[in-house]
C-alpha atoms as a PDB file:
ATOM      1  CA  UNK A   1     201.443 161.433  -3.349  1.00  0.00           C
ATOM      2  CA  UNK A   2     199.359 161.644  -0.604  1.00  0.00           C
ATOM      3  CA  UNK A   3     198.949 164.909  -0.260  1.00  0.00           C
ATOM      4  CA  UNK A   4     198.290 165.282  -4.407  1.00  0.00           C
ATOM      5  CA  UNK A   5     195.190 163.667  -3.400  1.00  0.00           C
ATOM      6  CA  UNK A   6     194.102 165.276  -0.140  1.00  0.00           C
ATOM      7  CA  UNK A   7     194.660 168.346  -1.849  1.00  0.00           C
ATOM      8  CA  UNK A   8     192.170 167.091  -5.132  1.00  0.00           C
ATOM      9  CA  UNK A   9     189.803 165.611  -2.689  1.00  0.00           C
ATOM     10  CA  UNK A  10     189.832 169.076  -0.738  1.00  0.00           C
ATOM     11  CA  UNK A  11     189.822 171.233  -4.002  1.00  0.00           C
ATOM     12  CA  UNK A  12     186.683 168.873  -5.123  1.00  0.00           C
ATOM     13  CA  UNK A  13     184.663 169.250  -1.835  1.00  0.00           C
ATOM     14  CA  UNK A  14     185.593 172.808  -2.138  1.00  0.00           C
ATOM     15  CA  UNK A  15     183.654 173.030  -5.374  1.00  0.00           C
ATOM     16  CA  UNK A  16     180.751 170.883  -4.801  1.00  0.00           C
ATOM     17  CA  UNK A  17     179.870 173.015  -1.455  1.00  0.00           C
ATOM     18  CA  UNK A  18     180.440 176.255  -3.587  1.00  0.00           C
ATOM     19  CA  UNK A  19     178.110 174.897  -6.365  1.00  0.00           C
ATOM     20  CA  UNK A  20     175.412 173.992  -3.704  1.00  0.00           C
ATOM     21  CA  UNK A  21     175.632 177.522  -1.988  1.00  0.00           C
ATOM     22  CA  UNK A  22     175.196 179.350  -5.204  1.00  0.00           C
ATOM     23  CA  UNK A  23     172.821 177.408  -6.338  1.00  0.00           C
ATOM     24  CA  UNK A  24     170.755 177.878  -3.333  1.00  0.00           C
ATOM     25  CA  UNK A  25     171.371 181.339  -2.918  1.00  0.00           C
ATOM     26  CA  UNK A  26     170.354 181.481  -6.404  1.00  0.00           C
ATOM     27  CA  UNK A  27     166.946 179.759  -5.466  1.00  0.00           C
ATOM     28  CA  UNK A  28     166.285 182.363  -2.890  1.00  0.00           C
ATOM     29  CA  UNK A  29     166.788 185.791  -4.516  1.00  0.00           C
ATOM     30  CA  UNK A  30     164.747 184.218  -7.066  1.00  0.00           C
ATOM     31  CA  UNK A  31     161.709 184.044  -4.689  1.00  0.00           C
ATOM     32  CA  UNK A  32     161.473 187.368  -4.140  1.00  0.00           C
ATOM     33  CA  UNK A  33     157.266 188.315  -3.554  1.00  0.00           C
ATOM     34  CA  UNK A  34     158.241 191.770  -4.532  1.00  0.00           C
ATOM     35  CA  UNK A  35     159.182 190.131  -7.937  1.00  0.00           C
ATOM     36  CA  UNK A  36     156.133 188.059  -7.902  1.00  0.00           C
ATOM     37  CA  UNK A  37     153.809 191.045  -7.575  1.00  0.00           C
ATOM     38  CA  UNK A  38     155.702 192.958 -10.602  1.00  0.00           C
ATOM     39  CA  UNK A  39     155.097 189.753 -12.406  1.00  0.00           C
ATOM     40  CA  UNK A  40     151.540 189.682 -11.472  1.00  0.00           C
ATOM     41  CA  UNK A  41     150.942 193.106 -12.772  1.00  0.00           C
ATOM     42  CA  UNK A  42     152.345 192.446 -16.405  1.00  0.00           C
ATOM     43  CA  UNK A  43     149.540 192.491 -18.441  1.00  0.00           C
ATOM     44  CA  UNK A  44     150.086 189.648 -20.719  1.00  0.00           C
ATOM     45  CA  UNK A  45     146.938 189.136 -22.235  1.00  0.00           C
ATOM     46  CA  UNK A  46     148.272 189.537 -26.090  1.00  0.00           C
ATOM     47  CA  UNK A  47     150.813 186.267 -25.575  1.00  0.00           C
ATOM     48  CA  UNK A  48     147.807 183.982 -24.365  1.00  0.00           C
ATOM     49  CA  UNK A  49     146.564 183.939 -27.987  1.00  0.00           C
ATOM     50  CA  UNK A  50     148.189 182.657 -30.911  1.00  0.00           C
ATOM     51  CA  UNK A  51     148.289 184.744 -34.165  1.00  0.00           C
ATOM     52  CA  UNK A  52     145.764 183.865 -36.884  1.00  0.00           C
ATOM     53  CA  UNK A  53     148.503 183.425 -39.159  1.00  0.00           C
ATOM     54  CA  UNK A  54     150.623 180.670 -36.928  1.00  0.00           C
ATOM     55  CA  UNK A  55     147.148 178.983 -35.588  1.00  0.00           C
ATOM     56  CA  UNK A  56     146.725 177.916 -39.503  1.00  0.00           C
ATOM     57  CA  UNK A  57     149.871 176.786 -39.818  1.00  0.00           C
ATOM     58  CA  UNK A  58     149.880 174.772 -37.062  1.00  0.00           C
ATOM     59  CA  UNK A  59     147.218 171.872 -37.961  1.00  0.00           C
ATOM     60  CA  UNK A  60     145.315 171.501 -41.056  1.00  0.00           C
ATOM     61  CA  UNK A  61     141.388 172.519 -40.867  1.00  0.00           C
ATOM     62  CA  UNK A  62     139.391 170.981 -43.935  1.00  0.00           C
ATOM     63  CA  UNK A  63     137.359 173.031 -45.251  1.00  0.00           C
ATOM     64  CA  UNK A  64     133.416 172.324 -47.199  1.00  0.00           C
ATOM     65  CA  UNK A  65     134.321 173.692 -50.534  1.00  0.00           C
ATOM     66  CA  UNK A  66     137.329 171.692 -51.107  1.00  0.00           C
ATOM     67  CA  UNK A  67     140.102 173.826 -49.858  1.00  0.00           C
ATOM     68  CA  UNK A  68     141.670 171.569 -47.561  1.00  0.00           C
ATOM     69  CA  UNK A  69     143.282 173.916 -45.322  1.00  0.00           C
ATOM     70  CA  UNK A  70     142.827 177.318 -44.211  1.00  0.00           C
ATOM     71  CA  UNK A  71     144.294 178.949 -46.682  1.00  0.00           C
ATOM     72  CA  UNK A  72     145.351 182.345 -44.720  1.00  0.00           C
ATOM     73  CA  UNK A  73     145.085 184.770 -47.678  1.00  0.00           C
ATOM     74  CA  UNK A  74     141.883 186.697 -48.893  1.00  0.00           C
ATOM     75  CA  UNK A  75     141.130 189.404 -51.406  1.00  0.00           C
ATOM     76  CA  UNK A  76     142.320 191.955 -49.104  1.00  0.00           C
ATOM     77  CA  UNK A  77     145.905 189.851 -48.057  1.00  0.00           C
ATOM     78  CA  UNK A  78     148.592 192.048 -49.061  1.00  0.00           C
ATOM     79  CA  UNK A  79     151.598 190.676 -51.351  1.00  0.00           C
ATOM     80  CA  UNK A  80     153.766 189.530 -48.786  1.00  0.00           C
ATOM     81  CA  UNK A  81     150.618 187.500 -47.110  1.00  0.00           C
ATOM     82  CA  UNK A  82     150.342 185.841 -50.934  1.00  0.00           C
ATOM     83  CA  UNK A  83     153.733 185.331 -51.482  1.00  0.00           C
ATOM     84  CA  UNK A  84     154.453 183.650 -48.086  1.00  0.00           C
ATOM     85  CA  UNK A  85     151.396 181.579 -48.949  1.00  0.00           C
ATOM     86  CA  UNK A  86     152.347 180.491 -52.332  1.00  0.00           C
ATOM     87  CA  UNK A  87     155.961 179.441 -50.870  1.00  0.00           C
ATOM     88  CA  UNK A  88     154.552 177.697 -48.330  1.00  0.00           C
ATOM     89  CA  UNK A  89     152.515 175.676 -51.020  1.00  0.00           C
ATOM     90  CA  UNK A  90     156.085 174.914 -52.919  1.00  0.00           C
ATOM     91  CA  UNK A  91     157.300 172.901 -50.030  1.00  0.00           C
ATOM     92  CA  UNK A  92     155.065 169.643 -51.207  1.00  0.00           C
ATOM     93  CA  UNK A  93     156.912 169.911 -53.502  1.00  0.00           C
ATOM     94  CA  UNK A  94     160.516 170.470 -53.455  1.00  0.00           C
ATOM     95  CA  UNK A  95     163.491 169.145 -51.672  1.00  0.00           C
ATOM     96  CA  UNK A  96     165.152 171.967 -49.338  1.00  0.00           C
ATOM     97  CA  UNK A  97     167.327 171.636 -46.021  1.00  0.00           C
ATOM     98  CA  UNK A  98     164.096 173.182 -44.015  1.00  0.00           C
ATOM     99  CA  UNK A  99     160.955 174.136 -44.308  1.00  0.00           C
ATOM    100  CA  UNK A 100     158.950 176.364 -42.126  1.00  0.00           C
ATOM    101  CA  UNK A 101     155.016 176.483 -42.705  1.00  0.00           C
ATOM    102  CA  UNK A 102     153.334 174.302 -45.312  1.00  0.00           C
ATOM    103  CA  UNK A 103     149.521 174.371 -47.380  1.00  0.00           C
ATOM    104  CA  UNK A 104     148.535 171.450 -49.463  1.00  0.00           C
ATOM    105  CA  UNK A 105     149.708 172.248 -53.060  1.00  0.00           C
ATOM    106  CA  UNK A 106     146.158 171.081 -54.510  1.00  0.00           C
ATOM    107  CA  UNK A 107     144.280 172.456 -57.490  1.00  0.00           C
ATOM    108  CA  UNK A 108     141.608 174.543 -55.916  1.00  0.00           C
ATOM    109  CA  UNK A 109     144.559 175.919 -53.835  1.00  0.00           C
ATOM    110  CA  UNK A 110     146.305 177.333 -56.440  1.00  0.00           C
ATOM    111  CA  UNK A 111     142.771 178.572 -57.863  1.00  0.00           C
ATOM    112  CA  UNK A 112     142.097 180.617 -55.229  1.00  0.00           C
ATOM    113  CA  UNK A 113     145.667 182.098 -55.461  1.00  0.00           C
ATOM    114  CA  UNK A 114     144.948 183.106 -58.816  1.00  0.00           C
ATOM    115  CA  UNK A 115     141.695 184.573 -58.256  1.00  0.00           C
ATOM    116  CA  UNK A 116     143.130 186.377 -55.546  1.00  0.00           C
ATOM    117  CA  UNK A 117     145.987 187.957 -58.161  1.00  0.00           C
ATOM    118  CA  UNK A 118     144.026 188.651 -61.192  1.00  0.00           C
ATOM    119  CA  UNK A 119     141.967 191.132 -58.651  1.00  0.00           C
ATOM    120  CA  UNK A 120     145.069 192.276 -57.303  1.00  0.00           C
ATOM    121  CA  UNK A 121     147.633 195.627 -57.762  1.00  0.00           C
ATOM    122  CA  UNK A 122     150.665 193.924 -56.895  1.00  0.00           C
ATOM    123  CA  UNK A 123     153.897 195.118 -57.311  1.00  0.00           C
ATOM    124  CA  UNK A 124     154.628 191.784 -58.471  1.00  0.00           C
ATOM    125  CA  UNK A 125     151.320 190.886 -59.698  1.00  0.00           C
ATOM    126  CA  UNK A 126     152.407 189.375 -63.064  1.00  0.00           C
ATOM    127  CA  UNK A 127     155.341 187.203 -62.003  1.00  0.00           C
ATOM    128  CA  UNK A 128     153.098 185.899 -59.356  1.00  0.00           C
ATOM    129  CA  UNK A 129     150.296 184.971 -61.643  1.00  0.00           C
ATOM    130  CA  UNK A 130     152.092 183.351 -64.523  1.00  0.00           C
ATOM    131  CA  UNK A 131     153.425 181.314 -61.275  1.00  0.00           C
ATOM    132  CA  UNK A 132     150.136 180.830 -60.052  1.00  0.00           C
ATOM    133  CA  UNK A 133     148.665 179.674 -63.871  1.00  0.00           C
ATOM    134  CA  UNK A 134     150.832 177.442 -64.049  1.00  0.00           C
ATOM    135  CA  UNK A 135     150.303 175.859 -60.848  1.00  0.00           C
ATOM    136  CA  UNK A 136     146.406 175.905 -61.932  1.00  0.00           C
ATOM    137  CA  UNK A 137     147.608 173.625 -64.883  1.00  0.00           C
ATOM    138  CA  UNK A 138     149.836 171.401 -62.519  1.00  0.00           C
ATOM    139  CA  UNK A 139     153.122 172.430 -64.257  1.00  0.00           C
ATOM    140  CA  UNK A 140     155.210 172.479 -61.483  1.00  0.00           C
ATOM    141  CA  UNK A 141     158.214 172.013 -64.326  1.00  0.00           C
ATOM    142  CA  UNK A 142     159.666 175.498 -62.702  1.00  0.00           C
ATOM    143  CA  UNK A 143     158.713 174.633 -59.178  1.00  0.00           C
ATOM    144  CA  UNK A 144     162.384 174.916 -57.664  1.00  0.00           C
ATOM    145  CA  UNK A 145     162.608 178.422 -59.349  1.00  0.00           C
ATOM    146  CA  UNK A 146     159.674 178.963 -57.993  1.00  0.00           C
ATOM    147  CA  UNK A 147     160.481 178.431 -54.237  1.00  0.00           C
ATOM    148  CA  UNK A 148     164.027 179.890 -54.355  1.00  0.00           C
ATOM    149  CA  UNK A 149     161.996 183.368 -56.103  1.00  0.00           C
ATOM    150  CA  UNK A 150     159.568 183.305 -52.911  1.00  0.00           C
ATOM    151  CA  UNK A 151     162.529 182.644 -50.587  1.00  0.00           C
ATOM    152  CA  UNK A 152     164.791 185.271 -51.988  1.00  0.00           C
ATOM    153  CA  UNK A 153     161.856 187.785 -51.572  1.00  0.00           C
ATOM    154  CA  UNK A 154     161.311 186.811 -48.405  1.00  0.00           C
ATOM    155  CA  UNK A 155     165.016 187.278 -47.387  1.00  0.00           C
ATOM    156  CA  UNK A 156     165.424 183.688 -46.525  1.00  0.00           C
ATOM    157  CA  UNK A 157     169.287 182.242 -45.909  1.00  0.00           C
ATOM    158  CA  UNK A 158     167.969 178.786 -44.694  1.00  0.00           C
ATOM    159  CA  UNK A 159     166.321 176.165 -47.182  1.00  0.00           C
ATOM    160  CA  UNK A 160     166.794 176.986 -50.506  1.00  0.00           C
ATOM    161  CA  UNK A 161     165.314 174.463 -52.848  1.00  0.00           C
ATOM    162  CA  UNK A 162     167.844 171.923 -54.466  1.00  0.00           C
ATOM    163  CA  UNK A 163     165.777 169.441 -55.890  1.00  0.00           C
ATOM    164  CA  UNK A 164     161.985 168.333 -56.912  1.00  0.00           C
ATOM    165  CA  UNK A 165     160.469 165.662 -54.723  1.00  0.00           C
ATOM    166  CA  UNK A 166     159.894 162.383 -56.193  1.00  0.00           C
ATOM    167  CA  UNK A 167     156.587 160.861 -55.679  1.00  0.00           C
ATOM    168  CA  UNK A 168     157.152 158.551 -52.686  1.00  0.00           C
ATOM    169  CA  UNK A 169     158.939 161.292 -50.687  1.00  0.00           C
ATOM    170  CA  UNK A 170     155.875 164.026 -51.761  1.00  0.00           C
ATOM    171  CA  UNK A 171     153.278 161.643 -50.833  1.00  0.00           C
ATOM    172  CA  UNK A 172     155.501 161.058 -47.417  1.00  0.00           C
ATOM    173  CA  UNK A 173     155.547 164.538 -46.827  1.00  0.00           C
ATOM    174  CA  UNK A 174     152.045 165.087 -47.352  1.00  0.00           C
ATOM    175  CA  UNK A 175     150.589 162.676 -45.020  1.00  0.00           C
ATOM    176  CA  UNK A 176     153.230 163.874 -42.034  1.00  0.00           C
ATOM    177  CA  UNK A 177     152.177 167.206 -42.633  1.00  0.00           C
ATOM    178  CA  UNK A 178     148.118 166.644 -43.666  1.00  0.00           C
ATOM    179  CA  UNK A 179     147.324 163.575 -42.474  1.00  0.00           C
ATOM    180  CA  UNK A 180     145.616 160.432 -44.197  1.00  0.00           C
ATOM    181  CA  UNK A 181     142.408 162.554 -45.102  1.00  0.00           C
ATOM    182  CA  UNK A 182     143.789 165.169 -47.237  1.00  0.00           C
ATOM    183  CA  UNK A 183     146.130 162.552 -48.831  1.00  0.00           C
ATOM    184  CA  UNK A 184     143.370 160.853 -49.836  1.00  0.00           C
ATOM    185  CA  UNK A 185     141.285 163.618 -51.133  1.00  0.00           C
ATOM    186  CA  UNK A 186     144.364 164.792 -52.931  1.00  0.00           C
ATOM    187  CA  UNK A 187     144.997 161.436 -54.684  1.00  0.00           C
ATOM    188  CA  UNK A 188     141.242 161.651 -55.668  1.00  0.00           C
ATOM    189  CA  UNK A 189     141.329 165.287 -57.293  1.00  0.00           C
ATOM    190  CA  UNK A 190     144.642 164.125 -59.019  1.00  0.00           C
ATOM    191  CA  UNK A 191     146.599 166.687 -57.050  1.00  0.00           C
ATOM    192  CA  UNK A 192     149.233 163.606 -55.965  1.00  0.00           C
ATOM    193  CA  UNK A 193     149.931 160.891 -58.407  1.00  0.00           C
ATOM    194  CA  UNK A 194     149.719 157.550 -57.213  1.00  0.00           C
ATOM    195  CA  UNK A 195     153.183 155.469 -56.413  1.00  0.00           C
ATOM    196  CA  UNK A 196     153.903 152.886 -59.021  1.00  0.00           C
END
């Protein structure tokens, strides 16, 4: 019995001396100037700034004219740029596993997406714009087709919609992901209906 647990004891101090050498022979060939220099050569100028896209995505900017957030699509956004827009303006909306990327599902939103397909040669310009018209008219009766249409054409496997929100958990999600501001001037244009 006594040896059992010499022969643990030894087997253990055995291990935590290995694990220390490692580890600080690790440490050393790791601090190697040679390496430093290479590093210090790497031009890595295009990772210090964050994309356009991801930098609107990441905190709401109000805008003057009523657009509450930087809506990152123009008249000369292509159709995936819309489409990835227009899904990220279902997710006030519906009830999905995840959700990456979100714009206030307002009104003068879904305007602008409009305007932006009527002048448009989509592929998909007329699916898009009876989606967007009815958006304009705040039917969102379809809006669960609607998402799991944008996330099947943008290949997506995670967070398929499942459900509509109900108004407590949409007016949740909207001031987590806009803040009390944009709630507010939602609730005021009639873009969020008021909890009962």
């Amino acid at each position: 019995m006594k040896n059992k647990i010499l022969t643990w004891l030894g087997i253990t101090a055995a291990l935590g001396l290995l694990t220390v050498a490692v580890t600080f022979g690790m440490l050393e060939l790791s601090d190697n100037p040679a390496d430093r220099q290479a590093s210090a050569d790497i031009d890595t100028s295009e990772y210090k700034t964050v994309p356009r896209e991801k930098e609107s995505m990441i905190e709401p900017k109000p805008q003057k004219d009523g657009v509450f957030i930087n809506l990152p699509i123009t008249e000369s956004s292509q159709e995936y740029e819309v489409v990835r827009a227009m899904h990220h303006m279902t997710h006030q909306k519906v009830v999905a596993t995840q959700k990456w990327g979100t714009i206030p599902m307002s009104k003068k939103n879904a305007e602008k997406v409009r305007d932006i397909l009527k002048n448009s040669n989509f592929e998909n310009k007329e699916e898009l714009l009876a989606i967007a018209e009815r958006w304009v008219n705040r039917d969102f009766s379809n809006i669960v087709e609607d998402h799991n249409y944008f996330w099947d054409t943008q290949e997506g496997n995670i967070g398929k919609a499942t459900g509509v929100m109900d108004s407590v958990a949409e007016e949740s999600y909207v001031l987590n992901n806009f803040g009390e501001e944009i709630t507010q001037e939602l609730f005021k244009q009639g873009d969020l209906k008021g909890i009962k």
